[in-house]
N, C-alpha and C. Protein backbone atom coordinates (compact mmCIF):
# COMPACT_ATOMS: atom_id res chain seq x y z
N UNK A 1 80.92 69.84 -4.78
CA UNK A 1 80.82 69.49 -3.38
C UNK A 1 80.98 67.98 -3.24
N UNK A 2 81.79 67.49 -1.98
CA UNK A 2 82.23 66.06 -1.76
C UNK A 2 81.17 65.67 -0.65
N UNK A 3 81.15 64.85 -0.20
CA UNK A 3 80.54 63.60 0.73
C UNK A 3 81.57 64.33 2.20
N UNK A 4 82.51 64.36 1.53
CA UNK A 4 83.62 64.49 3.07
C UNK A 4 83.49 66.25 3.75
N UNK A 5 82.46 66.63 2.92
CA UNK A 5 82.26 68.13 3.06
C UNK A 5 81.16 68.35 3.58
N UNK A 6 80.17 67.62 4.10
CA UNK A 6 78.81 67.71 4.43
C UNK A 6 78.40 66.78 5.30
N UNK A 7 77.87 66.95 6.60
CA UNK A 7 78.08 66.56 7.59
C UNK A 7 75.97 66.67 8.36
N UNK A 8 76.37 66.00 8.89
CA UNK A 8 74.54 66.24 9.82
C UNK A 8 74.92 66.42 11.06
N UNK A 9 74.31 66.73 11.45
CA UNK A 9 73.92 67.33 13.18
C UNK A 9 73.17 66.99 14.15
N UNK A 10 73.39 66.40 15.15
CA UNK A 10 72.49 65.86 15.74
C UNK A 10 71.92 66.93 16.44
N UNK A 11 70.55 67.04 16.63
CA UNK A 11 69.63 68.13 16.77
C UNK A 11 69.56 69.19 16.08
N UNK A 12 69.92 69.07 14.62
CA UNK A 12 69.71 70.14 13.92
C UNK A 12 69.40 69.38 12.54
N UNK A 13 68.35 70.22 12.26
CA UNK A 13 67.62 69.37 11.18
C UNK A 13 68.66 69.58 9.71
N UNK A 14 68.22 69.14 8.49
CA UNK A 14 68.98 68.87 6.94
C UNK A 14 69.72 68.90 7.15
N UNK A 15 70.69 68.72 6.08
CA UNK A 15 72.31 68.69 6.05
C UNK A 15 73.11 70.21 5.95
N UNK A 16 74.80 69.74 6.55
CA UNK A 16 75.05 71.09 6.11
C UNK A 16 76.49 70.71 6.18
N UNK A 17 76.81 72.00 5.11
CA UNK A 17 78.29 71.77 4.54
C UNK A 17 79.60 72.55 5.47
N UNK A 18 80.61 72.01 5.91
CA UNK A 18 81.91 72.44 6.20
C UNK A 18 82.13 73.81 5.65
N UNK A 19 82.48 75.13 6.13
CA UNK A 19 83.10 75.75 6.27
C UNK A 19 83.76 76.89 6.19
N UNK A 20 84.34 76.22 7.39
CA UNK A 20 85.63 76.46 8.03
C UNK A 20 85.69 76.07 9.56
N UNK A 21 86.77 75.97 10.47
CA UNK A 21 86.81 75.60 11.87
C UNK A 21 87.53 76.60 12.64
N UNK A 22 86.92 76.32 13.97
CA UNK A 22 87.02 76.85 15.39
C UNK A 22 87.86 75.84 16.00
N UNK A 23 88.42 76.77 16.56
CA UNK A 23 89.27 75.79 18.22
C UNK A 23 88.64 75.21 18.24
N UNK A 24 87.25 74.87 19.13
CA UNK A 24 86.44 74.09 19.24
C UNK A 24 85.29 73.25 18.24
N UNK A 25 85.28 73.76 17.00
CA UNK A 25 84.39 72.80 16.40
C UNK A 25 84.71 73.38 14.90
N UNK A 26 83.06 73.08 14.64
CA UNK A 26 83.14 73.46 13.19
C UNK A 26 82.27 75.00 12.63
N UNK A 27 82.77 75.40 11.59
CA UNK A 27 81.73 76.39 11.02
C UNK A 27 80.70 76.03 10.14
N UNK A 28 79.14 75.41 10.26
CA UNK A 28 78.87 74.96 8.92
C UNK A 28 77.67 76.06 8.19
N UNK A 29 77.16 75.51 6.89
CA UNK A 29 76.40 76.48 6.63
C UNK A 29 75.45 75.26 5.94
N UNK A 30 74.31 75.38 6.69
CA UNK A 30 72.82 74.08 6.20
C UNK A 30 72.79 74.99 4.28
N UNK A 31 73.27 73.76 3.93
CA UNK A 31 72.36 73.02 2.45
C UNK A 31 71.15 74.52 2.15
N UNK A 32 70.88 74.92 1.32
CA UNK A 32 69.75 74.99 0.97
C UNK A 32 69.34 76.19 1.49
N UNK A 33 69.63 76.53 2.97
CA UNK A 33 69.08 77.52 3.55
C UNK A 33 70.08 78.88 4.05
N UNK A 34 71.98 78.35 3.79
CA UNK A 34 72.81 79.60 3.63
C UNK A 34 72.85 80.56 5.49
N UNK A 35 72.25 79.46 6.44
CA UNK A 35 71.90 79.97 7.25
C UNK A 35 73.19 78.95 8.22
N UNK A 36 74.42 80.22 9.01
CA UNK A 36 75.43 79.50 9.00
C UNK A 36 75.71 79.54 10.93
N UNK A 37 76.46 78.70 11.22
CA UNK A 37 76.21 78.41 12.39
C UNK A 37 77.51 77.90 13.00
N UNK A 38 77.86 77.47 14.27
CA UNK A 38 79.29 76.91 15.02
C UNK A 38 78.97 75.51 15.81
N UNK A 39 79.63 74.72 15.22
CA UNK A 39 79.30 74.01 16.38
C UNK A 39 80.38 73.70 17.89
N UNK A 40 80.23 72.60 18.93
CA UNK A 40 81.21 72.82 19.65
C UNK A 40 81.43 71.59 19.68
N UNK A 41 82.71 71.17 21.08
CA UNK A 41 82.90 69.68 20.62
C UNK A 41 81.83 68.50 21.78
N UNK A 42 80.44 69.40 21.94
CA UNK A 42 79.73 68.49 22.48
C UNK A 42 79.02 67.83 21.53
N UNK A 43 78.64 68.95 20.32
CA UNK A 43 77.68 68.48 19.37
C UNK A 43 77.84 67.29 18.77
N UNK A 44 77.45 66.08 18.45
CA UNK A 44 77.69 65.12 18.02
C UNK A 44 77.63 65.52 16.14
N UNK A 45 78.34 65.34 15.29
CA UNK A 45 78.37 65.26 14.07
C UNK A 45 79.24 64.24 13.38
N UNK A 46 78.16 64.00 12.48
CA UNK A 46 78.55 62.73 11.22
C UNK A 46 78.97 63.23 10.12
N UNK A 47 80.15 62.95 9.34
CA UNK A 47 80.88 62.71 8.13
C UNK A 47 79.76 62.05 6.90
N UNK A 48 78.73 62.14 6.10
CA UNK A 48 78.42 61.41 5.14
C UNK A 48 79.37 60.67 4.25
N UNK A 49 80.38 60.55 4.48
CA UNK A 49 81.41 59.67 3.42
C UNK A 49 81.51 58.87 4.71
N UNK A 50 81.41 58.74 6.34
CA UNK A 50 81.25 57.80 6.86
C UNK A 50 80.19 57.10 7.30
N UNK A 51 79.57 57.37 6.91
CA UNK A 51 78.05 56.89 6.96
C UNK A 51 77.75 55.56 5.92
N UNK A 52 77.13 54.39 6.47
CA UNK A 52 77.08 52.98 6.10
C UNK A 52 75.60 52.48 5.94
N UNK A 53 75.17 51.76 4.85
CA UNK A 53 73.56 51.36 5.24
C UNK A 53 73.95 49.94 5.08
N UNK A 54 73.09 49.23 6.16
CA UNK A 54 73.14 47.65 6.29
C UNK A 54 72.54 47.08 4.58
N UNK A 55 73.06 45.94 4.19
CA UNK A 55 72.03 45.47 3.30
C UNK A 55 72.26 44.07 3.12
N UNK A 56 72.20 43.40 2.51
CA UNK A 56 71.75 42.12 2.65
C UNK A 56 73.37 41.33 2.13
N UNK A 57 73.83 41.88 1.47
CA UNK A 57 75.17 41.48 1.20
C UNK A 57 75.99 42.08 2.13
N UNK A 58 76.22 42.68 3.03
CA UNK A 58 77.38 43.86 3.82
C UNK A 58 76.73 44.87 3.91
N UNK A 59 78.08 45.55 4.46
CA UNK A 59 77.45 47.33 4.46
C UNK A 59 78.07 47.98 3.25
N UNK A 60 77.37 48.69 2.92
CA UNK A 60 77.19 49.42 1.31
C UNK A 60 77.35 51.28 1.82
N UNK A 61 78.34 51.43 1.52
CA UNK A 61 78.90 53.55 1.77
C UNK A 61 77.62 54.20 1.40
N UNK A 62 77.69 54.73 2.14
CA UNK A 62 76.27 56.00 1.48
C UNK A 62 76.54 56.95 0.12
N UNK A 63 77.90 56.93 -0.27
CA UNK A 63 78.18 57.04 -1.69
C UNK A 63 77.27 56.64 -2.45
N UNK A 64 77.80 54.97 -2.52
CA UNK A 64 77.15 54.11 -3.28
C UNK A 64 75.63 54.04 -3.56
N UNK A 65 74.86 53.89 -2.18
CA UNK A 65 73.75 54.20 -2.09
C UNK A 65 73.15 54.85 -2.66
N UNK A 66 73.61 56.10 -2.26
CA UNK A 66 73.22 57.76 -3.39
C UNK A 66 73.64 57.56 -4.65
N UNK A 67 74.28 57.08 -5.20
CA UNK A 67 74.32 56.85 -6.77
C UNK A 67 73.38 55.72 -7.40
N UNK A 68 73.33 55.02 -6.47
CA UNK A 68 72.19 53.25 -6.87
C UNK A 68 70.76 54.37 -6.58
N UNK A 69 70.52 55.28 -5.82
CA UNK A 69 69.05 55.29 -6.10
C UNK A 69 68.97 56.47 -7.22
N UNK A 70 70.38 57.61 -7.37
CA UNK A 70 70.08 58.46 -8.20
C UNK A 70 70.21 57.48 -9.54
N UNK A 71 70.52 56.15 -10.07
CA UNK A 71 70.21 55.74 -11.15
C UNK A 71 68.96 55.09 -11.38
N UNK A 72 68.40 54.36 -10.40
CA UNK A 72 67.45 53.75 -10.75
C UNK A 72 65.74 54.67 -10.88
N UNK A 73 66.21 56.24 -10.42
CA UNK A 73 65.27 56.98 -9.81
C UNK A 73 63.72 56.39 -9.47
N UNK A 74 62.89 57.42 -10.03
CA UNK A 74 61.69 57.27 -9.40
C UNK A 74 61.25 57.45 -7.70
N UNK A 75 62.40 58.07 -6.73
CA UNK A 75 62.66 58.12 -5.91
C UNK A 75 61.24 58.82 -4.86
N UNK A 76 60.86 57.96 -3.94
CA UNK A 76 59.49 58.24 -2.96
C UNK A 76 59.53 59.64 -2.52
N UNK A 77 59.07 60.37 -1.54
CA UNK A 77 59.34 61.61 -1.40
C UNK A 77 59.09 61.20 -0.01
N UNK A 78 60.26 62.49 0.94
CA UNK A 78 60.28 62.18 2.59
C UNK A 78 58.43 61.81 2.90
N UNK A 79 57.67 62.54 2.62
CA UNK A 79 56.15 62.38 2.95
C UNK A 79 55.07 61.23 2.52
N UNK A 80 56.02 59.98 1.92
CA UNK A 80 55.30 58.95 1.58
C UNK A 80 55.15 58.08 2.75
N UNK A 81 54.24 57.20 2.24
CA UNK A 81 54.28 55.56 3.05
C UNK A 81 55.71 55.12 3.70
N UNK A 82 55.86 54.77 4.65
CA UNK A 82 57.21 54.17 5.45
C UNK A 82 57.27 52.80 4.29
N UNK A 83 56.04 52.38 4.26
CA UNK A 83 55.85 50.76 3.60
C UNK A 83 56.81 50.95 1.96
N UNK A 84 56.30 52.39 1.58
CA UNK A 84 56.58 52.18 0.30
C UNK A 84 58.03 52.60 0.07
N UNK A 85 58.67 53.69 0.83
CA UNK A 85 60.06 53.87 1.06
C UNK A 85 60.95 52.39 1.25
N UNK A 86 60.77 52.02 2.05
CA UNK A 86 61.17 50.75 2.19
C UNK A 86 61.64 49.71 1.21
N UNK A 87 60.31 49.56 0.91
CA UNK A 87 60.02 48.27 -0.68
C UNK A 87 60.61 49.22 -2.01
N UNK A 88 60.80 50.65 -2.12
CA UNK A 88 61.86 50.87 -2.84
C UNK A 88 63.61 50.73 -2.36
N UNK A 89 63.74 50.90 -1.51
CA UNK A 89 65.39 50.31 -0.90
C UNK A 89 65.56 48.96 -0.59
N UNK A 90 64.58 48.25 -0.42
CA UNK A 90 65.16 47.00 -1.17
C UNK A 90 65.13 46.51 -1.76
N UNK A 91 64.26 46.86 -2.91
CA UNK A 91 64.56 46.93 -4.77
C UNK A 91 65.86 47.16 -4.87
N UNK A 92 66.26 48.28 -4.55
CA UNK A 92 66.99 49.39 -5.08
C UNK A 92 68.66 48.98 -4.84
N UNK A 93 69.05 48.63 -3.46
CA UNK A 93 69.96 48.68 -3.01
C UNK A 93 69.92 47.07 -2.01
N UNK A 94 68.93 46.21 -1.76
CA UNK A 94 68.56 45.12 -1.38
C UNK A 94 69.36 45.44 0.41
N UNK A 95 68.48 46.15 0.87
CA UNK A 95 68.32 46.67 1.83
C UNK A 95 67.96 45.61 3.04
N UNK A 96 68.87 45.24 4.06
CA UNK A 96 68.53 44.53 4.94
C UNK A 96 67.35 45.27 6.00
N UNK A 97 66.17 44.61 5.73
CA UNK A 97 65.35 45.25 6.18
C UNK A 97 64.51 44.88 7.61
N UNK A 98 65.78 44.47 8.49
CA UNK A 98 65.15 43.88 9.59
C UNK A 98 66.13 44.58 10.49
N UNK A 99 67.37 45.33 10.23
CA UNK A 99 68.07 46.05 10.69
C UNK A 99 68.30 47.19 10.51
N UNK A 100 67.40 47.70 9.75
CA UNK A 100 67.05 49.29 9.15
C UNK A 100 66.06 49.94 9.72
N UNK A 101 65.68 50.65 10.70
CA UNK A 101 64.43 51.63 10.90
C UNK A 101 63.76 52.34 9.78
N UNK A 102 62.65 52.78 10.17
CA UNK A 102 61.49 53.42 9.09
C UNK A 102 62.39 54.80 9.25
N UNK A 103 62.81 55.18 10.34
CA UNK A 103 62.97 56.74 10.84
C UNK A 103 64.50 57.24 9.78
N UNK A 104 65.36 55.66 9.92
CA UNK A 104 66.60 55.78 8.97
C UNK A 104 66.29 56.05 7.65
N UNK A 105 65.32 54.86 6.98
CA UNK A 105 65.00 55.38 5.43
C UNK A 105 64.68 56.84 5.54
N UNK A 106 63.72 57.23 6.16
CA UNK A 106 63.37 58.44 5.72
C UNK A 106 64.58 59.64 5.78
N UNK A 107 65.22 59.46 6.39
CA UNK A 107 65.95 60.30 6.81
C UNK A 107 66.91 60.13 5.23
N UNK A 108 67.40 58.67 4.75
CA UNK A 108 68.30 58.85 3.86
C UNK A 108 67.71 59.52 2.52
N UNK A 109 66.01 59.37 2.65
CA UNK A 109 65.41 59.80 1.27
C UNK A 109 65.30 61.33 1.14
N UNK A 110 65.48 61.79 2.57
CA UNK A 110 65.35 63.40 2.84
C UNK A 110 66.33 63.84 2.38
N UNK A 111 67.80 63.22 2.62
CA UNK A 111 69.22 63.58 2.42
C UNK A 111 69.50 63.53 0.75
N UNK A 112 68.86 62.54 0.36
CA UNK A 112 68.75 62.58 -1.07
C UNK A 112 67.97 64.10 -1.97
N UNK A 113 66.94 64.23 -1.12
CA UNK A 113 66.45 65.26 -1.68
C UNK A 113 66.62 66.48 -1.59
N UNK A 114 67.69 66.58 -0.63
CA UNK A 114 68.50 67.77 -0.11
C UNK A 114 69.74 67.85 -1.52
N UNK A 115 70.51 66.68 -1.19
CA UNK A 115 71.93 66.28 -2.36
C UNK A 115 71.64 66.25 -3.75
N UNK A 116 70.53 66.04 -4.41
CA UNK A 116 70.32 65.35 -5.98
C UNK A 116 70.52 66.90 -6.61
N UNK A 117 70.79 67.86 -5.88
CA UNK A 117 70.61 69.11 -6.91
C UNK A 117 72.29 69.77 -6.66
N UNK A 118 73.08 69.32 -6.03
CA UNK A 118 73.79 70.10 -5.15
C UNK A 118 75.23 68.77 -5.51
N UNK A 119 74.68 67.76 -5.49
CA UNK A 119 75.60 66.50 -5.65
C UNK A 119 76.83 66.36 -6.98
N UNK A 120 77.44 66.21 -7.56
CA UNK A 120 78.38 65.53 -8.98
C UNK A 120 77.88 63.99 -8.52
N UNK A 121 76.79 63.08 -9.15
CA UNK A 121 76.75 61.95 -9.04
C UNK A 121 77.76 61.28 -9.73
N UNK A 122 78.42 61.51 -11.00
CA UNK A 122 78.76 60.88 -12.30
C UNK A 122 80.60 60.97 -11.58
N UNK A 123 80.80 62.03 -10.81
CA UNK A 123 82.11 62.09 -10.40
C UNK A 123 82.38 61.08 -9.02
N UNK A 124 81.18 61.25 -8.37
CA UNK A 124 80.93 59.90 -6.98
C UNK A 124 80.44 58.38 -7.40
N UNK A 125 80.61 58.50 -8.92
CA UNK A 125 80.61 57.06 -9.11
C UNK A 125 81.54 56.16 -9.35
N UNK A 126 82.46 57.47 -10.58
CA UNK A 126 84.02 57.17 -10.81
C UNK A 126 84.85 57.06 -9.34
N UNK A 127 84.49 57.30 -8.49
CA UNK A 127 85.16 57.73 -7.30
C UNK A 127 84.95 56.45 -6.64
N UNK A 128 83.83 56.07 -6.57
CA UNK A 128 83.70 54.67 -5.68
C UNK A 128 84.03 53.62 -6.61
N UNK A 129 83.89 53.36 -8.27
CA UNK A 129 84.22 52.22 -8.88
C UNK A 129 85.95 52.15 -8.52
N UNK A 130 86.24 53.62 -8.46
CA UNK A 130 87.92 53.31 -8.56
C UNK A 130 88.57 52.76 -7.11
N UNK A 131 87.99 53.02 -5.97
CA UNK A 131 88.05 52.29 -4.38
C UNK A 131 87.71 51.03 -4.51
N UNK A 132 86.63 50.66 -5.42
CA UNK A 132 86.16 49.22 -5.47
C UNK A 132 87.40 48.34 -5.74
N UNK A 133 87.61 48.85 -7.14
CA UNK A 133 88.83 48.26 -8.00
C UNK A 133 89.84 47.67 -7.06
N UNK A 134 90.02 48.96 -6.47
CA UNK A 134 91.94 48.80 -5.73
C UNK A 134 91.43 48.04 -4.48
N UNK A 135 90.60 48.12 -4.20
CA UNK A 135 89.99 46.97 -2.69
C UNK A 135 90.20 45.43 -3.17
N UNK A 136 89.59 45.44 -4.53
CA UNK A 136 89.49 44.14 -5.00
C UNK A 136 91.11 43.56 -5.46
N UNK A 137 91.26 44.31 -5.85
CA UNK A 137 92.71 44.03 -6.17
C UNK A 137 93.79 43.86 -5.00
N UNK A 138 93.36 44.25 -3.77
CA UNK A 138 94.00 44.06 -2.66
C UNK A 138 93.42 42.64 -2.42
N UNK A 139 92.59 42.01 -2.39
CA UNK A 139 91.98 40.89 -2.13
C UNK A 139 92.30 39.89 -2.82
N UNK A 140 92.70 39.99 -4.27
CA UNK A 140 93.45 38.98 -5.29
C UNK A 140 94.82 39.41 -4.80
N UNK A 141 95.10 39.97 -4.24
CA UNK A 141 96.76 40.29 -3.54
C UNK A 141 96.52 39.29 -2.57
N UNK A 142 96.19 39.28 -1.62
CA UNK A 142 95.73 38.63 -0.09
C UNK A 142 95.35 36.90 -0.64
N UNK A 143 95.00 37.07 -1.71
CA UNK A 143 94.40 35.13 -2.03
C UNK A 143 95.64 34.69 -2.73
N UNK A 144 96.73 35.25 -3.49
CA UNK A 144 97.48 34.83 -3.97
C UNK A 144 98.23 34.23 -3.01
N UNK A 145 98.79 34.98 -1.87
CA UNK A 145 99.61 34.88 -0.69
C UNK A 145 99.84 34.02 0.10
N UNK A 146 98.39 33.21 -0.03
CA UNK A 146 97.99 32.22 1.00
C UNK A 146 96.25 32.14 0.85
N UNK A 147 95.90 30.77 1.18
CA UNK A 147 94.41 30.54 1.63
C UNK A 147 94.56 30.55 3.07
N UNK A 148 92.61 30.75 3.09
CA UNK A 148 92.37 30.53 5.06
C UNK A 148 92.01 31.75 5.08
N UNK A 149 91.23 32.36 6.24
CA UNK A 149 91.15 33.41 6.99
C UNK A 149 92.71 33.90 7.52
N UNK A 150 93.23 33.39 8.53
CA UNK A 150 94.40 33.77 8.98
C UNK A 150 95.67 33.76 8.02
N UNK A 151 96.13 33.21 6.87
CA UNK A 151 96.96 33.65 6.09
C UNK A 151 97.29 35.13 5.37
N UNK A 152 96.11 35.56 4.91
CA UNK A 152 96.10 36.79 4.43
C UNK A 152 96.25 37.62 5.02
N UNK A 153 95.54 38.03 6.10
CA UNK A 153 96.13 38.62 7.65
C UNK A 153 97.70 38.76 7.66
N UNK A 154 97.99 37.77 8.20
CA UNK A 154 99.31 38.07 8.63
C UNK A 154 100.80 38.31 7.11
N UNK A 155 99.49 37.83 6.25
CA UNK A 155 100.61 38.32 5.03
C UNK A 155 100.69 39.79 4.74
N UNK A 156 99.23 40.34 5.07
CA UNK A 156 99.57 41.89 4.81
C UNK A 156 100.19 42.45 6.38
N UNK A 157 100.24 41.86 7.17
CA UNK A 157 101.00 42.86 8.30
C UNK A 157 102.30 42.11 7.78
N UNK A 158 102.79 41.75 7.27
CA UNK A 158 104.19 41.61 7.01
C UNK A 158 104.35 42.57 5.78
N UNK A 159 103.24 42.98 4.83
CA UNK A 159 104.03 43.77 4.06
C UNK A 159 104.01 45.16 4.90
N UNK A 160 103.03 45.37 5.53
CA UNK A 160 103.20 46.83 6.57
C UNK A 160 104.42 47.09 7.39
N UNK A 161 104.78 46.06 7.82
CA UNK A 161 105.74 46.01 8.92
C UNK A 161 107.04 46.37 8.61
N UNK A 162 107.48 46.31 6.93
CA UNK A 162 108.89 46.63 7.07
C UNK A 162 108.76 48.17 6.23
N UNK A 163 107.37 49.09 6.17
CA UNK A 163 107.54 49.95 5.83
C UNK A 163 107.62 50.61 7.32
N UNK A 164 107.25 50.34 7.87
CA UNK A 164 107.28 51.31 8.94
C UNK A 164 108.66 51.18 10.05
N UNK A 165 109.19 49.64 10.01
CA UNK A 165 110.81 49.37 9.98
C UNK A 165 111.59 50.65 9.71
N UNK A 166 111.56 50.80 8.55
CA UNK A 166 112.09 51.74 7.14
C UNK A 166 111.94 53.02 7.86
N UNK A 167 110.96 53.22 8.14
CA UNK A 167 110.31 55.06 8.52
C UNK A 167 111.26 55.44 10.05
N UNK A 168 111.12 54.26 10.69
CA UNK A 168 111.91 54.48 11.95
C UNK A 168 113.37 54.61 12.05
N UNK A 169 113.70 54.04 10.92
CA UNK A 169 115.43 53.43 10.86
C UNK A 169 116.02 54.80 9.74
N UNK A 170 114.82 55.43 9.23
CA UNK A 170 115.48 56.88 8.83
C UNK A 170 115.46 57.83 8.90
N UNK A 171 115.19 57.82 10.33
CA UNK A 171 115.10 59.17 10.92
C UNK A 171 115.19 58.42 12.41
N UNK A 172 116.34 58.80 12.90
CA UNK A 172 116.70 58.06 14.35
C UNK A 172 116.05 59.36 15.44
N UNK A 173 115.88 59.34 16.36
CA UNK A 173 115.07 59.97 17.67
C UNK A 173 116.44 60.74 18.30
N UNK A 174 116.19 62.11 18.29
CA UNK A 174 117.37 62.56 18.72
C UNK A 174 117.12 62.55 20.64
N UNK A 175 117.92 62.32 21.41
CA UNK A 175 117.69 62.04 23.01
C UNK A 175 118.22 63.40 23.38
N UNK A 176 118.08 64.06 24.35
CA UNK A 176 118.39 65.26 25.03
C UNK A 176 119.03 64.54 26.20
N UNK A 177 120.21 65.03 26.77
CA UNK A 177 121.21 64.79 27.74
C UNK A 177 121.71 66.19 28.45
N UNK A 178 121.51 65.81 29.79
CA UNK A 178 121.61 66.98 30.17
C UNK A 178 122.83 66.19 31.53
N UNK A 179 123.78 67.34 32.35
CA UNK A 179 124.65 66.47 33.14
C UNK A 179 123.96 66.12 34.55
N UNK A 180 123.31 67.24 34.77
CA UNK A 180 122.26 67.27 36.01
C UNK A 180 121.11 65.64 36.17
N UNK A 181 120.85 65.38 34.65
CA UNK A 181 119.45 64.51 34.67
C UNK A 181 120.27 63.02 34.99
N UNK A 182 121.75 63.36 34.12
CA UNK A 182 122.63 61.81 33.56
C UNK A 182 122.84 61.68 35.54
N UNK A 183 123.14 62.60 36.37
CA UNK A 183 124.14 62.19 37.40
C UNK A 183 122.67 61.92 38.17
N UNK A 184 121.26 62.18 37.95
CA UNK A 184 120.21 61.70 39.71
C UNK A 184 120.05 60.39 39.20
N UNK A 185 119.81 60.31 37.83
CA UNK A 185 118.93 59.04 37.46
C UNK A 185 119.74 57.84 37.83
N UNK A 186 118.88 57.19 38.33
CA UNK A 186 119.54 55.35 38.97
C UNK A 186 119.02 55.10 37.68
N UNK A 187 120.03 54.00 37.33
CA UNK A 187 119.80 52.44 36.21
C UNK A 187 119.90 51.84 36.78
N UNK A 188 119.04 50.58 36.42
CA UNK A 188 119.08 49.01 36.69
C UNK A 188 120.11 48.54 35.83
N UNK A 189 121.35 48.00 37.18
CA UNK A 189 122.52 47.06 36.59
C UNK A 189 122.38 45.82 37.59
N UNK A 190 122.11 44.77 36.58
CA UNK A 190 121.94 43.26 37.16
C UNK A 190 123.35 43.11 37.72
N UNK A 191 123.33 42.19 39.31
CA UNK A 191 124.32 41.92 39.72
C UNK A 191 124.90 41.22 39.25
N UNK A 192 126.41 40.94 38.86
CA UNK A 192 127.45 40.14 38.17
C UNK A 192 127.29 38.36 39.26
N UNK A 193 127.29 37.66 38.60
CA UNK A 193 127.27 36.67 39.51
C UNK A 193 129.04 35.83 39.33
């Protein structure tokens, strides 16, 4: 099971996994309990592979997260101290802790204790070192190019720009002509001076 497969619910308690879909939403079935359900497209639902925790350096993927506390374990249980949940995530993961709620930790330590049995940690680690890599390596791409904030920028929309040049210029837009549409339609022809 992936991150991109398991999703939360707003007003519906633990997590629960993808599937299959409806016209209108999703099919999921909660984690743990096999107890399966529809949602529609009022329900608000979150992606856990898009899900972000603030911390003191940036924001850090909830991947990551979930692998930094499944290594360091010793992990609090949803029913501890708020105080002590806490002062383990920012040990753990150096947790900006002035932009984090008590209600968020708990919630991520619940999700943990839902995932740690159900998870491939060792495959979501290889998975995020190898995103790291090619990020970073985009970034020694971007510093080679140019210094400054604004150099790198506009150096990678120039390498974007002539792929998508390319995409347009090979495959031309076929136009429909009809004699009825060619003879109502007025064009704008500038007067000859």
């Amino acid at each position: 099971m992936e991150l991109k497969d398991i999703v939360a619910v707003s007003g519906q308690g633990g997590l629960h996994k993808i599937i299959g879909r409806t016209k209108n939403g999703l099919i999921l079935e909660t984690i743990g309990m096999g107890k399966r359900f529809a949602t529609s497209y009022q329900d608000k639902v979150s992606v856990l592979e898009d899900i972000s925790m603030y911390t003191v350096e940036g924001d850090l993927h909830l991947a990551q997260v979930l692998v930094k506390i499944h290594d360091q374990g010793g992990v609090p249980t949803p029913k501890d101290d708020a105080k002590n949940q806490r002062q383990y995530l920012v040990d753990t993961i150096q947790l900006d802790s002035e932009r984090v709620y008590d209600s968020d930790i708990k919630k991520l330590i619940t999700w943990y204790a839902s995932l740690k049995d159900v998870l491939d940690f060792a495959k979501l680690a290889e998975e995020k070192t190898e995103e790291l890599e090619s990020a970073e390596e985009n970034k020694e791409i971007e510093n080679v190019e140019g210094t400054g904030d604004e150099k790198p920028k506009k150096a990678l929309a120039k390498k974007v720009a002539p792929k998508k040049a390319a995409a347009k210029t090979a495959q031309p837009k076929a136009t429909k002509v009809s004699s009825k549409s060619a003879a109502n339609t007025n064009t704008y022809r500038p007067k000859s001076v």
